[in-house]
N, C-alpha and C. Protein backbone atom coordinates (compact mmCIF):
# COMPACT_ATOMS: atom_id res chain seq x y z
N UNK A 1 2.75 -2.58 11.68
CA UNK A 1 1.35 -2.24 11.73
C UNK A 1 0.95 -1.50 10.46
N UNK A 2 -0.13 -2.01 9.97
CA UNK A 2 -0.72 -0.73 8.68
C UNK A 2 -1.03 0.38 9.31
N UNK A 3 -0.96 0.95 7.72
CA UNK A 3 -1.60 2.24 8.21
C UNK A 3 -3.55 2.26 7.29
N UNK A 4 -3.89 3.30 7.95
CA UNK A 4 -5.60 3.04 7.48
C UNK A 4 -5.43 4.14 7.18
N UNK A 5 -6.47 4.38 6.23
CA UNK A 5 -7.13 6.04 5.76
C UNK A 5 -8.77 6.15 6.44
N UNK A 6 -8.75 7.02 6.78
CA UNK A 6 -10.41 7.91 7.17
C UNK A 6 -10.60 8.73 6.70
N UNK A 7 -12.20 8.77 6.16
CA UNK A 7 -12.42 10.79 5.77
C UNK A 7 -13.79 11.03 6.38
N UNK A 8 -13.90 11.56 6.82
CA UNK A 8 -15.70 11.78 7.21
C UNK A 8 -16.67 11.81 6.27
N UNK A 9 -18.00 10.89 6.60
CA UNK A 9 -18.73 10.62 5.74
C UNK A 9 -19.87 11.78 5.53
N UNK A 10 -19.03 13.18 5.95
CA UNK A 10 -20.14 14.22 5.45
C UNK A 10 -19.02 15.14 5.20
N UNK A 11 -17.83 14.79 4.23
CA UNK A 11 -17.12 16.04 3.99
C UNK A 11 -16.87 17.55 3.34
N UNK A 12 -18.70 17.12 2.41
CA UNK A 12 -18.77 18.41 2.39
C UNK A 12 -19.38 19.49 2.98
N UNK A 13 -19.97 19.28 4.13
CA UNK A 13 -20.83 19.78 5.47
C UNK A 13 -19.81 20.18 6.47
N UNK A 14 -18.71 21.19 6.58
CA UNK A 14 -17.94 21.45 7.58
C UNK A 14 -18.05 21.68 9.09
N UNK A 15 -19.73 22.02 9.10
CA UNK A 15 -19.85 22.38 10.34
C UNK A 15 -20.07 20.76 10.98
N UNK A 16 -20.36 19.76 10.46
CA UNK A 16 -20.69 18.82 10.90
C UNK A 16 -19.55 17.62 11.14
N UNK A 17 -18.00 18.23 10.74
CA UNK A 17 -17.13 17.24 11.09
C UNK A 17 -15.44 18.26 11.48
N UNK A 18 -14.73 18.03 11.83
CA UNK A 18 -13.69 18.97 12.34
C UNK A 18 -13.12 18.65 10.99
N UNK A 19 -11.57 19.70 11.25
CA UNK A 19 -11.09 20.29 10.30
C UNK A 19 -10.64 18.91 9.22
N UNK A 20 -10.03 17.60 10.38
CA UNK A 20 -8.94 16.76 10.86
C UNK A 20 -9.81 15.72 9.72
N UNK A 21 -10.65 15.16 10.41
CA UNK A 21 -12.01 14.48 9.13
C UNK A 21 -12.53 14.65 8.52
N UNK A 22 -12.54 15.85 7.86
CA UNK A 22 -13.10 16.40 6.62
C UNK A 22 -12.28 16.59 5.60
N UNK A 23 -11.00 16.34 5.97
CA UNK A 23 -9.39 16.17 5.31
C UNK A 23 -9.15 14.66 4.91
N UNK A 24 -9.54 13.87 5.70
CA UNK A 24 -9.14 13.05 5.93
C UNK A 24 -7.61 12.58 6.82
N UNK A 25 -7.35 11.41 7.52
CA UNK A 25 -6.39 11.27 8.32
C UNK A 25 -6.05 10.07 8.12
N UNK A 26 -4.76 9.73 8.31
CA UNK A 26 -4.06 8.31 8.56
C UNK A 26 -4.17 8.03 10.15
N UNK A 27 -4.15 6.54 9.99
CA UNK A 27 -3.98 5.73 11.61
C UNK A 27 -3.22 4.86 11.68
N UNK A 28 -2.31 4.33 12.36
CA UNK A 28 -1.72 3.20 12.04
C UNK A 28 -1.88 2.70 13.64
N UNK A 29 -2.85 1.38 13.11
CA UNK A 29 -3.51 0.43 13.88
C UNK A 29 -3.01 -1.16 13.82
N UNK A 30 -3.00 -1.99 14.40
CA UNK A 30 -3.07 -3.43 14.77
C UNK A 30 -4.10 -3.89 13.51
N UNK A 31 -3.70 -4.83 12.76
CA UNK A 31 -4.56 -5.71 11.84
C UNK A 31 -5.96 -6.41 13.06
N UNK A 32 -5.86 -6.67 14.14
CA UNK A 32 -6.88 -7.94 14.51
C UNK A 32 -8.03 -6.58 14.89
N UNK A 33 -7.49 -5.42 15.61
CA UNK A 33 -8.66 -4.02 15.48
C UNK A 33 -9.49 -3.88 14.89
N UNK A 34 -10.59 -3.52 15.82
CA UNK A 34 -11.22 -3.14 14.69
C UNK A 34 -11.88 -1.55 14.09
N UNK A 35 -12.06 -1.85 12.72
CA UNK A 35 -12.37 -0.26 12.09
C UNK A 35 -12.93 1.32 12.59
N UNK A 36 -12.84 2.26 12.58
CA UNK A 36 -12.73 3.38 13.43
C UNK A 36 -14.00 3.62 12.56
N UNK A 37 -15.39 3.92 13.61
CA UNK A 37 -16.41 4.37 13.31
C UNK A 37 -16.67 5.48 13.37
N UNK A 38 -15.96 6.57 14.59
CA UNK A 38 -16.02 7.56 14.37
C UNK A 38 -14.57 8.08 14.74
N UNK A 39 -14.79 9.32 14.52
CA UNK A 39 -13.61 10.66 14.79
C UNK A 39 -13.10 10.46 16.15
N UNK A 40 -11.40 10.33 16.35
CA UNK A 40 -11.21 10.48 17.79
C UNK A 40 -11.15 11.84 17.92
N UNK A 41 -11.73 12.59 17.53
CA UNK A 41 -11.72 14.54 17.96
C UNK A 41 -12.93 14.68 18.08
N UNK A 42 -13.54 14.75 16.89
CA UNK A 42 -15.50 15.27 16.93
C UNK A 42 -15.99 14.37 17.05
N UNK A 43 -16.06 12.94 17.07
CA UNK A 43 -17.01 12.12 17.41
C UNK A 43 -17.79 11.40 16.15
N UNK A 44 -17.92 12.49 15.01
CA UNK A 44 -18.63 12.50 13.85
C UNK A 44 -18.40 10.99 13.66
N UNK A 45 -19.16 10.45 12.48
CA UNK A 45 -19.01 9.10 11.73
C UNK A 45 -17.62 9.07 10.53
N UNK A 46 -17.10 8.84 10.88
CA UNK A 46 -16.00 8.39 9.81
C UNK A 46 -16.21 7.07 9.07
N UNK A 47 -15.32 6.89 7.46
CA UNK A 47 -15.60 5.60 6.67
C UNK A 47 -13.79 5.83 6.16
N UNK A 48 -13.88 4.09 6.46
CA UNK A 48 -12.64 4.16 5.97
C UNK A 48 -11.98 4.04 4.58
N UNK A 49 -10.96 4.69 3.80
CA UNK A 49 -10.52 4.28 2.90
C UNK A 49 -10.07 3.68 1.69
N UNK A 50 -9.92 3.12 0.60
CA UNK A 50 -9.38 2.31 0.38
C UNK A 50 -8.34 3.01 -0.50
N UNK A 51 -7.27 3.07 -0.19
CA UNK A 51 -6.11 3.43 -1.00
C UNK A 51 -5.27 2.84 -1.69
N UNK A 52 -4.41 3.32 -2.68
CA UNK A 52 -3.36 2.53 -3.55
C UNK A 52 -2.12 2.46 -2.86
N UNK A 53 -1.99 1.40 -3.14
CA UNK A 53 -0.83 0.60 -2.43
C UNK A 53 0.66 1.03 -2.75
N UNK A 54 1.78 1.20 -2.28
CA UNK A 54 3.28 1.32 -2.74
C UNK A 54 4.07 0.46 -3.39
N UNK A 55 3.97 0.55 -4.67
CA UNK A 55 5.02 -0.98 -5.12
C UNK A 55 5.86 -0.35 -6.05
N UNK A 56 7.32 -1.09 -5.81
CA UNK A 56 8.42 -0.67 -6.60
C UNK A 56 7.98 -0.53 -7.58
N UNK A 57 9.11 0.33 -8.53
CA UNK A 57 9.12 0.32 -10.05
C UNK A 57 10.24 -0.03 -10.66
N UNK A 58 10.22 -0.30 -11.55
CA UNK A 58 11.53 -1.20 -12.25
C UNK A 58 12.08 -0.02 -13.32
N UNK A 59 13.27 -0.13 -13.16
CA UNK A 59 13.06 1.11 -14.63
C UNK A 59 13.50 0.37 -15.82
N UNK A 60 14.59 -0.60 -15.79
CA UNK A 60 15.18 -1.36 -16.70
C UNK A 60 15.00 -3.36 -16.06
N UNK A 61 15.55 -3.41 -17.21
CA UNK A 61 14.97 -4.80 -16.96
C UNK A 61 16.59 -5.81 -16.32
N UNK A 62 16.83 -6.66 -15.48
CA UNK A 62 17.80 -6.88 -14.74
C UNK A 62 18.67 -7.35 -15.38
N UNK A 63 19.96 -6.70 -16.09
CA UNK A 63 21.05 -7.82 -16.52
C UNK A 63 21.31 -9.30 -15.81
N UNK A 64 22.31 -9.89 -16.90
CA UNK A 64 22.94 -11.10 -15.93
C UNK A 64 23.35 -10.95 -14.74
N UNK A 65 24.29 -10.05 -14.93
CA UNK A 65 25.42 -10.42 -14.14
C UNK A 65 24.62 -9.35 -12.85
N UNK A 66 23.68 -8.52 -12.76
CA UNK A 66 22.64 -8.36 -11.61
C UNK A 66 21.81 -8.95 -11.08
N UNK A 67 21.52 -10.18 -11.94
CA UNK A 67 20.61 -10.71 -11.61
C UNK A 67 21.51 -11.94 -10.61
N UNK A 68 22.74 -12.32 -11.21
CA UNK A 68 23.78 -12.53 -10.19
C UNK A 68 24.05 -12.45 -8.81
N UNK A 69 24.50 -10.99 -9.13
CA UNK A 69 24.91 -10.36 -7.77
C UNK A 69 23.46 -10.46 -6.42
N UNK A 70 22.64 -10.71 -7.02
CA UNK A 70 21.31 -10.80 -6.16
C UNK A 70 21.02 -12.19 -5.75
N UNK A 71 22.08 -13.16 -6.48
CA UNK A 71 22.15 -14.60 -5.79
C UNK A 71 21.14 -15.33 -7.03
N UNK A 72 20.72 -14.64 -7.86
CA UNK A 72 19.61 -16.00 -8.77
C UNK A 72 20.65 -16.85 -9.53
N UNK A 73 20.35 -17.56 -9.84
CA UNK A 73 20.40 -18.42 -10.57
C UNK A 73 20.28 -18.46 -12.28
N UNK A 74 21.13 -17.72 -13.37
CA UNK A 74 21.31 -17.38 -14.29
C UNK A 74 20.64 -18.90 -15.41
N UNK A 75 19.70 -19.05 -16.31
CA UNK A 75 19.92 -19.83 -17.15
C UNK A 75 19.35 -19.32 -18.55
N UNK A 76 19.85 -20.54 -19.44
CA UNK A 76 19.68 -19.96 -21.06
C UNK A 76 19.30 -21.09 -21.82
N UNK A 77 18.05 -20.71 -22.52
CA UNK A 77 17.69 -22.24 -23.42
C UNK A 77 18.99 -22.08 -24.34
N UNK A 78 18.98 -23.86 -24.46
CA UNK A 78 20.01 -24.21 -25.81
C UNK A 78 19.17 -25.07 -26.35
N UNK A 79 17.75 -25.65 -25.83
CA UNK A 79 17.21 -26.53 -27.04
C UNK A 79 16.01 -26.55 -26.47
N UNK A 80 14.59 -27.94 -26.88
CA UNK A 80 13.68 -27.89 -26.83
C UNK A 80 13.68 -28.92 -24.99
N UNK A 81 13.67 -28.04 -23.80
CA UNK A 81 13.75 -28.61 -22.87
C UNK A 81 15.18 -28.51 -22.26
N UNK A 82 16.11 -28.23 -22.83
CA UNK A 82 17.54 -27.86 -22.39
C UNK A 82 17.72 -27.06 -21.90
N UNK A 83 18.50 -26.47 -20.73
CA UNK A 83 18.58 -25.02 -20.22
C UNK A 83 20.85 -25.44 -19.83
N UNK A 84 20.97 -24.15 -19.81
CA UNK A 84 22.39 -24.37 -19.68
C UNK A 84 22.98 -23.37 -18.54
N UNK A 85 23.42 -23.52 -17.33
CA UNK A 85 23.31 -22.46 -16.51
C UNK A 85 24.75 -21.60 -16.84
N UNK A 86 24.80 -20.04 -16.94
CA UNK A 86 25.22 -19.01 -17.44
C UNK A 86 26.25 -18.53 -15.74
């Protein structure tokens, strides 16, 4: 299941949203659901999110013989259309 972000759409008005939505909060909901209009605490109007995503980082670039051990398939040009597997 994802997770969603919320923040209340009056977060700088404290009296008008709890502590929880004026922070903002994670949910982790069902994809076919649908979007959380308001606060399950105060009720207030909440808007959802859009956050940056988690994606690996590479630090170096993959030797052969790793790129190996990971099952690919090693090859090396030797001409114009030639490949020679390594």
């Amino acid at each position: 299941m994802p997770i969603y972000e919320y923040i209340s759409e009056a977060p700088s008005d404290p009296e008008q949203s709890c502590r929880i939505c004026s922070r903002g909060f994670e949910l982790r909901r069902p994809i076919d659901r649908a979007a959380l209009v308001v606060c399950p605490l105060c009720k207030n109007p909440v808007k959802k999110v859009i956050s940056r995503i988690n994606t690996p980082k590479i630090t170096k670039p993959l030797s052969v013989t790793d790129a190996k051990k990971a099952g690919f398939t090693v090859l090396e040009r030797r001409d114009q259309g030639v490949y020679e597997k390594l």
